[in-house]
PDB file of N, CA and C in Angstrom:
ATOM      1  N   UNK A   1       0.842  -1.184   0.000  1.00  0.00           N
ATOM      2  CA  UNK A   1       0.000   0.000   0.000  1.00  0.00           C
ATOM      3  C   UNK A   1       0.884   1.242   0.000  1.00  0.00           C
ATOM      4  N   UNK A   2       0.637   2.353  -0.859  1.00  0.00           N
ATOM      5  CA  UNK A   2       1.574   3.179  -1.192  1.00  0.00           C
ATOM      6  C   UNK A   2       0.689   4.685  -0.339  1.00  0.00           C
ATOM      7  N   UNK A   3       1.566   5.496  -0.037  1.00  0.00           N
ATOM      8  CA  UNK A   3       1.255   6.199   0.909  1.00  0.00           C
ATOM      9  C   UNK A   3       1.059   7.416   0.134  1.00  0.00           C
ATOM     10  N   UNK A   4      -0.345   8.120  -0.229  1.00  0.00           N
ATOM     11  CA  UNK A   4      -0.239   9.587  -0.804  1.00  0.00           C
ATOM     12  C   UNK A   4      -0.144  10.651  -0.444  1.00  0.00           C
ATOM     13  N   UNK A   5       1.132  11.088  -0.630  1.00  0.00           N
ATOM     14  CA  UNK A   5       1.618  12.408  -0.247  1.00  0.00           C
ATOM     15  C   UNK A   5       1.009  13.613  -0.493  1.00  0.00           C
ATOM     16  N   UNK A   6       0.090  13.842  -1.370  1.00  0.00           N
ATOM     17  CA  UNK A   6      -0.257  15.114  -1.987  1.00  0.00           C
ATOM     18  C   UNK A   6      -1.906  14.954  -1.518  1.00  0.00           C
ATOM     19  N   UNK A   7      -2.642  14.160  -1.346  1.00  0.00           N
ATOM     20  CA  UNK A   7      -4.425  14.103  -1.162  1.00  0.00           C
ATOM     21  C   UNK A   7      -4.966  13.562  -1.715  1.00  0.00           C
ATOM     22  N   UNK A   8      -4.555  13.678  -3.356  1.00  0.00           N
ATOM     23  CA  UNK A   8      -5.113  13.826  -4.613  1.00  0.00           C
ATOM     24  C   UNK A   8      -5.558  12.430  -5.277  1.00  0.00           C
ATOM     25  N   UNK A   9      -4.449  11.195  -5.095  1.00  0.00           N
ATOM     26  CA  UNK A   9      -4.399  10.112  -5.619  1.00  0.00           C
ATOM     27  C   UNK A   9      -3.175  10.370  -6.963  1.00  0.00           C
ATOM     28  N   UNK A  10      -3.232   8.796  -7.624  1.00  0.00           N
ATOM     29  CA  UNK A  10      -2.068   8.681  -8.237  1.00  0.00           C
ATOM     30  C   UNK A  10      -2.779   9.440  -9.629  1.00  0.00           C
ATOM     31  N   UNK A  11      -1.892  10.155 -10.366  1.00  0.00           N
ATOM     32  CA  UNK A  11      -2.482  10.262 -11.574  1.00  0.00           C
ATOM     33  C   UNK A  11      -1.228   9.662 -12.752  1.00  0.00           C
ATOM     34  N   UNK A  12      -1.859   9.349 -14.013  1.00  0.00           N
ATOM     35  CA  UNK A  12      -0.638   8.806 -15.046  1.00  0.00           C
ATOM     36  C   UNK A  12      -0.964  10.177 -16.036  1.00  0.00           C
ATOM     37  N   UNK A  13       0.252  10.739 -16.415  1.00  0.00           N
ATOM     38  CA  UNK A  13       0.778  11.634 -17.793  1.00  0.00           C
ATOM     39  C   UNK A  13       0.220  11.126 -18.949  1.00  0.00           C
ATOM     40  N   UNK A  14      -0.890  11.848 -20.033  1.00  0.00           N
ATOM     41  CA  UNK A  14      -0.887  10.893 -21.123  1.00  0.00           C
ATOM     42  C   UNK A  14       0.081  11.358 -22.009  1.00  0.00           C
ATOM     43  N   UNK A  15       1.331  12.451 -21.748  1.00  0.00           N
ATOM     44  CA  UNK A  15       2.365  12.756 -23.083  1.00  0.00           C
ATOM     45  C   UNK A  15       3.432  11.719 -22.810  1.00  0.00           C
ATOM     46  N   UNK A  16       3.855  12.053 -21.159  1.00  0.00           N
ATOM     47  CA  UNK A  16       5.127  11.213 -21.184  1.00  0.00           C
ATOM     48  C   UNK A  16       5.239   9.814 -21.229  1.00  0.00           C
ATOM     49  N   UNK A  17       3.951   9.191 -20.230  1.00  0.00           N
ATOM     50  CA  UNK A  17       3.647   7.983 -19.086  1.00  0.00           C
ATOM     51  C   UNK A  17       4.198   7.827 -18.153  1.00  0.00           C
ATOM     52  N   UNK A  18       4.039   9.000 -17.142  1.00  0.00           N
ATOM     53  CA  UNK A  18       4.147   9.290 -15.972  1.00  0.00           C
ATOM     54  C   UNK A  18       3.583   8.679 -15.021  1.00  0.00           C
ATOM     55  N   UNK A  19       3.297   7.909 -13.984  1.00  0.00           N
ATOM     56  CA  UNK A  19       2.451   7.360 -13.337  1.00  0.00           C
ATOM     57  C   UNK A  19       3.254   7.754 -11.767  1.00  0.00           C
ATOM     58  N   UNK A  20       1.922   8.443 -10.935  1.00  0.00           N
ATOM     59  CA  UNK A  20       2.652   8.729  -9.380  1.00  0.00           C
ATOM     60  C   UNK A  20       1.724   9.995  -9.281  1.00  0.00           C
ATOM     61  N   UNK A  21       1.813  11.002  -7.700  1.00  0.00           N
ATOM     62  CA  UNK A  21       1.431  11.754  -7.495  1.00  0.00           C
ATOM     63  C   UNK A  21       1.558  13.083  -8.276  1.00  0.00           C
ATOM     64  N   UNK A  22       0.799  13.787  -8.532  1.00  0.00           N
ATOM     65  CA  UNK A  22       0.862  15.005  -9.564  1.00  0.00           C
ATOM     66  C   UNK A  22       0.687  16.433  -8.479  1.00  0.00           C
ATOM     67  N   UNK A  23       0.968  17.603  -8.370  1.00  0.00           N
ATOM     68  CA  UNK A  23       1.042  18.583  -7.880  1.00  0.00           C
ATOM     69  C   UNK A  23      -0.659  19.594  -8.831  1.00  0.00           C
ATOM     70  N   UNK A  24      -1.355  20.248  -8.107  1.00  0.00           N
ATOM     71  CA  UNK A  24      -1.959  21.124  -8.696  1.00  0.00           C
ATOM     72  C   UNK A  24      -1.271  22.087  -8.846  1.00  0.00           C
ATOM     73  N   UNK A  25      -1.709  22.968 -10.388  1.00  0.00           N
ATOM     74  CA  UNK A  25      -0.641  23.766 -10.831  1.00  0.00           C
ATOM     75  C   UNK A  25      -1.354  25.313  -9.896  1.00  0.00           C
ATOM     76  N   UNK A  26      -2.186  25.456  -9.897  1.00  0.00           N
ATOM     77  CA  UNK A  26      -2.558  26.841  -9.723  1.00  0.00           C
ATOM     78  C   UNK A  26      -2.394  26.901  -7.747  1.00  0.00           C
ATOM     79  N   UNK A  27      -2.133  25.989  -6.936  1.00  0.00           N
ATOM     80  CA  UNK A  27      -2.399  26.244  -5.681  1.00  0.00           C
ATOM     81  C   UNK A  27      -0.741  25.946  -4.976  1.00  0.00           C
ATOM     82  N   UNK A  28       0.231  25.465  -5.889  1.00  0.00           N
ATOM     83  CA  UNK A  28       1.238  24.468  -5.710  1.00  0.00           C
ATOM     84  C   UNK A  28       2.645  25.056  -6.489  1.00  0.00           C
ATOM     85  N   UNK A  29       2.625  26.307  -7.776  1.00  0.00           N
ATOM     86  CA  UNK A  29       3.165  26.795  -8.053  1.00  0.00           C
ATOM     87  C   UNK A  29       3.035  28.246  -8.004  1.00  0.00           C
ATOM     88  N   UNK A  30       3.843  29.168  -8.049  1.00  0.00           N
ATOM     89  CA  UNK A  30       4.283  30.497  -7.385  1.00  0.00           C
ATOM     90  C   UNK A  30       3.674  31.344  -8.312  1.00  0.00           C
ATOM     91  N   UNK A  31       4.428  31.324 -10.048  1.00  0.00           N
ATOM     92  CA  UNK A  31       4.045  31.729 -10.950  1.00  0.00           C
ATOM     93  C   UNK A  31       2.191  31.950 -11.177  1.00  0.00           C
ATOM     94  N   UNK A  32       1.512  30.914 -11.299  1.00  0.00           N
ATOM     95  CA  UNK A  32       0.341  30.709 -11.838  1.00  0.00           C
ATOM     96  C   UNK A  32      -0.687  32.141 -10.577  1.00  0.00           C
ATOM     97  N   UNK A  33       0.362  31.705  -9.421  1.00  0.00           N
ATOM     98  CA  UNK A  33      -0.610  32.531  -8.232  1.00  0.00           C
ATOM     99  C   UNK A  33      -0.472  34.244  -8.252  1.00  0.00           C
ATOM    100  N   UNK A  34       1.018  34.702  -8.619  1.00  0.00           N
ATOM    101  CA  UNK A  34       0.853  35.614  -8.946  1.00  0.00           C
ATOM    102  C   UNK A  34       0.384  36.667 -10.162  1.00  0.00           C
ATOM    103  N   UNK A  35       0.162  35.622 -11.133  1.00  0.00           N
ATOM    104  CA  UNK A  35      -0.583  35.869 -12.710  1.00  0.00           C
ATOM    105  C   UNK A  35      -2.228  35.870 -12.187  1.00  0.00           C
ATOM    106  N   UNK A  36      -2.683  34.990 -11.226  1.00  0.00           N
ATOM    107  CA  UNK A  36      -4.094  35.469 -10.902  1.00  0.00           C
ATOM    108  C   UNK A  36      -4.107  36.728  -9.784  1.00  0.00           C
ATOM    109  N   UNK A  37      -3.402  36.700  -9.140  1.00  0.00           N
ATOM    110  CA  UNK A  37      -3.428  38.081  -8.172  1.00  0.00           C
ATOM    111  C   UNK A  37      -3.071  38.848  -8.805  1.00  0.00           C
ATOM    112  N   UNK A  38      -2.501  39.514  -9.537  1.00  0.00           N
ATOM    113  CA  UNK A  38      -2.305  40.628 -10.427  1.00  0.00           C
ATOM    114  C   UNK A  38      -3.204  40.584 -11.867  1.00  0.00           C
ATOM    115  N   UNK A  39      -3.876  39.845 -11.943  1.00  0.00           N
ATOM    116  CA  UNK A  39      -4.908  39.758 -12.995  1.00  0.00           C
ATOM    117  C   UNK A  39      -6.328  40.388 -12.177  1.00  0.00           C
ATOM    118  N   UNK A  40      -6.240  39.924 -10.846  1.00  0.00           N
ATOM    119  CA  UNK A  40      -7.375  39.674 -10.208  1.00  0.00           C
ATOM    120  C   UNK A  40      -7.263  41.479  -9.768  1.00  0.00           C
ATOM    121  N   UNK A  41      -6.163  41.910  -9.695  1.00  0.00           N
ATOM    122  CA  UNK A  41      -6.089  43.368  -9.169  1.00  0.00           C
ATOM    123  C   UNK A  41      -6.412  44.239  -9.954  1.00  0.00           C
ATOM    124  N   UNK A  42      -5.869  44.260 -10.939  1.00  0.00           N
ATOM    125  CA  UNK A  42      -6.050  45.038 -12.329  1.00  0.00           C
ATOM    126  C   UNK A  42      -6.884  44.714 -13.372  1.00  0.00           C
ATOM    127  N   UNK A  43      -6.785  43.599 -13.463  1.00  0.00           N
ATOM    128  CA  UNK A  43      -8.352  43.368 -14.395  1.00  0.00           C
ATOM    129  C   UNK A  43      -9.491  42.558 -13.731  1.00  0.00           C
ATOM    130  N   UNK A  44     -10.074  42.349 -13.300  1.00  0.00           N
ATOM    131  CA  UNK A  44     -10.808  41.546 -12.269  1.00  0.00           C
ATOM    132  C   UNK A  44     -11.529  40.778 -13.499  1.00  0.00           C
ATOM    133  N   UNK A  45     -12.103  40.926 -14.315  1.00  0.00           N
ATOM    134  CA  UNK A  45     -12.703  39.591 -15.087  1.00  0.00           C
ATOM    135  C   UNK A  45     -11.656  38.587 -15.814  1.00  0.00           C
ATOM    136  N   UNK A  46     -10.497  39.398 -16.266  1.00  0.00           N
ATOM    137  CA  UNK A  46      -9.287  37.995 -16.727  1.00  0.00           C
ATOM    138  C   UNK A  46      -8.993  37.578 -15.763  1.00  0.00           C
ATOM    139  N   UNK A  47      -8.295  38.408 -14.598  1.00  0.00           N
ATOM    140  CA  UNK A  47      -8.020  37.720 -13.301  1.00  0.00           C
ATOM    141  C   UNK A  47      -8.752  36.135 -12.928  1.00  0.00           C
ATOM    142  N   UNK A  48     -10.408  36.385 -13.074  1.00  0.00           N
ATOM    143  CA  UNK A  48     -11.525  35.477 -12.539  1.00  0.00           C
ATOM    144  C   UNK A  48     -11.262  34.150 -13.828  1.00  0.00           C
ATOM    145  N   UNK A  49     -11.277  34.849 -14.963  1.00  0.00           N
ATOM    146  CA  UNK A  49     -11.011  33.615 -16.357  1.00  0.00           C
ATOM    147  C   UNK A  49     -10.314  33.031 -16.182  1.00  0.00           C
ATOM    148  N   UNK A  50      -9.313  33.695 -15.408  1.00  0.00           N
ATOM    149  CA  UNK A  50      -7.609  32.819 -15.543  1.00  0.00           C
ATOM    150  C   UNK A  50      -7.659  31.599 -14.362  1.00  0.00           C
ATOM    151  N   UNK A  51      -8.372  32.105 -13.494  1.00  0.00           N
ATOM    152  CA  UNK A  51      -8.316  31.482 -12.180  1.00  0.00           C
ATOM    153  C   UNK A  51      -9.157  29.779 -12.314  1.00  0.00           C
ATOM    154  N   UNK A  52     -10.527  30.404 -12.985  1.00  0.00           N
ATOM    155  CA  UNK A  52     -10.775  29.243 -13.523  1.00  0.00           C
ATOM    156  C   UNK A  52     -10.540  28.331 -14.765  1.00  0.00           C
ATOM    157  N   UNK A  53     -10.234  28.972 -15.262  1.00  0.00           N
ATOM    158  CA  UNK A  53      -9.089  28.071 -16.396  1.00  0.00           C
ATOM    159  C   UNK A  53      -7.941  26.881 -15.787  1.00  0.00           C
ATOM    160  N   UNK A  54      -7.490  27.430 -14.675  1.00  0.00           N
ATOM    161  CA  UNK A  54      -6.627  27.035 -13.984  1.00  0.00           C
ATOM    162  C   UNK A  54      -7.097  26.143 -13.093  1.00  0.00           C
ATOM    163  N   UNK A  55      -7.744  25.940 -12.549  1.00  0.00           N
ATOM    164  CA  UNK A  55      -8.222  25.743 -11.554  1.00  0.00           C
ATOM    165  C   UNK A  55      -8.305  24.310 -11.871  1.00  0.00           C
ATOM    166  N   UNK A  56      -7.858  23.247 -10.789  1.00  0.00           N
ATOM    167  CA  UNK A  56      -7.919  22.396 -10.997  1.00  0.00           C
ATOM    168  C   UNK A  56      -7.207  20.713 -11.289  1.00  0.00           C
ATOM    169  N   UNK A  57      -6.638  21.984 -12.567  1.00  0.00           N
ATOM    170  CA  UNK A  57      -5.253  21.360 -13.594  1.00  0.00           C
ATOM    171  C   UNK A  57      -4.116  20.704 -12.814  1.00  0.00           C
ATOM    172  N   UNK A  58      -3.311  19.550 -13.416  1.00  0.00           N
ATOM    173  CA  UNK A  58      -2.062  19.192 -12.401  1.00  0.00           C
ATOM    174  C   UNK A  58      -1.255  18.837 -13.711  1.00  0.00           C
ATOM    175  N   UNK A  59       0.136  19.242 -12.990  1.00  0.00           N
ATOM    176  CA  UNK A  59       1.166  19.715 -13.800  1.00  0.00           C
ATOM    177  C   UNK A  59       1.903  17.983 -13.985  1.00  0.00           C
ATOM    178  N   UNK A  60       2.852  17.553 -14.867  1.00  0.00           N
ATOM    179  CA  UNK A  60       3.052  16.442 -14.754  1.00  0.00           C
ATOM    180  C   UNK A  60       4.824  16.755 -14.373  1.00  0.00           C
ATOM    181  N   UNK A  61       5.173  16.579 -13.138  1.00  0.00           N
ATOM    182  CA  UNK A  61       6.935  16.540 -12.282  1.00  0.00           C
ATOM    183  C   UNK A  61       7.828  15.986 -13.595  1.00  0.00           C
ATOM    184  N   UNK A  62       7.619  14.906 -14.403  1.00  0.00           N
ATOM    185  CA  UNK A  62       8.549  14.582 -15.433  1.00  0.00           C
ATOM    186  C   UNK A  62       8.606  15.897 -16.747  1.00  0.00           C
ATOM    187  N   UNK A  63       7.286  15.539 -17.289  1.00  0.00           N
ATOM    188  CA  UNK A  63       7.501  16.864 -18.541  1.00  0.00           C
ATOM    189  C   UNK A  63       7.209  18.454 -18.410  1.00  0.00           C
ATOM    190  N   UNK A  64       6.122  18.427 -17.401  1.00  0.00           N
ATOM    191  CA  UNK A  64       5.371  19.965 -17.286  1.00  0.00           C
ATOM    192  C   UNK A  64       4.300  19.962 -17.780  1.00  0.00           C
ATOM    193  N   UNK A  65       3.673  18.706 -18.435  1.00  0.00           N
ATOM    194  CA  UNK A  65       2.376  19.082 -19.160  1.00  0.00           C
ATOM    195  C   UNK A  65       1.551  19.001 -18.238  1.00  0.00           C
ATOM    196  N   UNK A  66       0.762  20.370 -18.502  1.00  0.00           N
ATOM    197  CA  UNK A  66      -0.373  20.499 -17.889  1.00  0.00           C
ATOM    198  C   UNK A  66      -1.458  20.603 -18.342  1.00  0.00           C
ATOM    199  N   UNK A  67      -2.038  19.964 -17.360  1.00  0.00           N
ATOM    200  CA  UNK A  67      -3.597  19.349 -18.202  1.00  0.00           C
ATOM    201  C   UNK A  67      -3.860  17.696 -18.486  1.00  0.00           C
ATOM    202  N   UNK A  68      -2.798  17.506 -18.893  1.00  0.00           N
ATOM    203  CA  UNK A  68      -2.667  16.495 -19.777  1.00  0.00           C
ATOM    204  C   UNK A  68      -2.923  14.986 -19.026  1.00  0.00           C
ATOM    205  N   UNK A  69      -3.783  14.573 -18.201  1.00  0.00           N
ATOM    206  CA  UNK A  69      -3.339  13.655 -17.175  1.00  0.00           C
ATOM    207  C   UNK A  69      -4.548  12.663 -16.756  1.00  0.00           C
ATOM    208  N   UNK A  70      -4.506  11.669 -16.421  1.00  0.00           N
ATOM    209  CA  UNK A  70      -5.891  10.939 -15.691  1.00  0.00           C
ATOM    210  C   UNK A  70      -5.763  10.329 -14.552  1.00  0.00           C
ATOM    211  N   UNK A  71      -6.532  10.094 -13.948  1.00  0.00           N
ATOM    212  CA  UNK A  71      -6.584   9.686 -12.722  1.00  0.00           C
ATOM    213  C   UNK A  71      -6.480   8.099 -12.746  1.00  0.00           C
ATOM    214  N   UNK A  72      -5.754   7.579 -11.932  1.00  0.00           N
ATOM    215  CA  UNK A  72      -5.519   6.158 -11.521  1.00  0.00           C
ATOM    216  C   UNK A  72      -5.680   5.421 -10.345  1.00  0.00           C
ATOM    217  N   UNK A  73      -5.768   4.143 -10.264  1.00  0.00           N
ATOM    218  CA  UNK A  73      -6.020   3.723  -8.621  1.00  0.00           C
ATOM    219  C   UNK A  73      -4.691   2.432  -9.280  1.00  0.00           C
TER     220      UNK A  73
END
């Protein structure tokens, strides 16, 4: 029994075939958070687009693709 570090469960990469825990990109990286807080300051409806666009998504630790991913048991 493998122990999940992140909450989330295992997800597999469909670019690379990644298989293991995945990071959410928008709550988990620095970049994505300050592109919605300064979206969210100055433009408040891209700010809100961006946020949910984002929202969600998990980045894959081997390539970077994001989005790109499914869930596994």
């Amino acid at each position: 029994m493998s122990i999940n570090w992140y909450g989330k469960g295992n997800r597999r990469c469909l670019i690379c075939g990644y298989k293991g825990p995945m990071k959410t990109w928008l709550s988990n990286y620095s970049l994505p958070q300050l592109i919605a807080l300064i979206g969210l300051l100055c433009y408040f409806i891209p700010g809100v687009i961006f946020i949910l666009w984002g929202w969600g998504k998990y980045k894959c630790p081997d390539c970077g693709a994001l989005g790109k991913n499914k869930k596994y048991d």
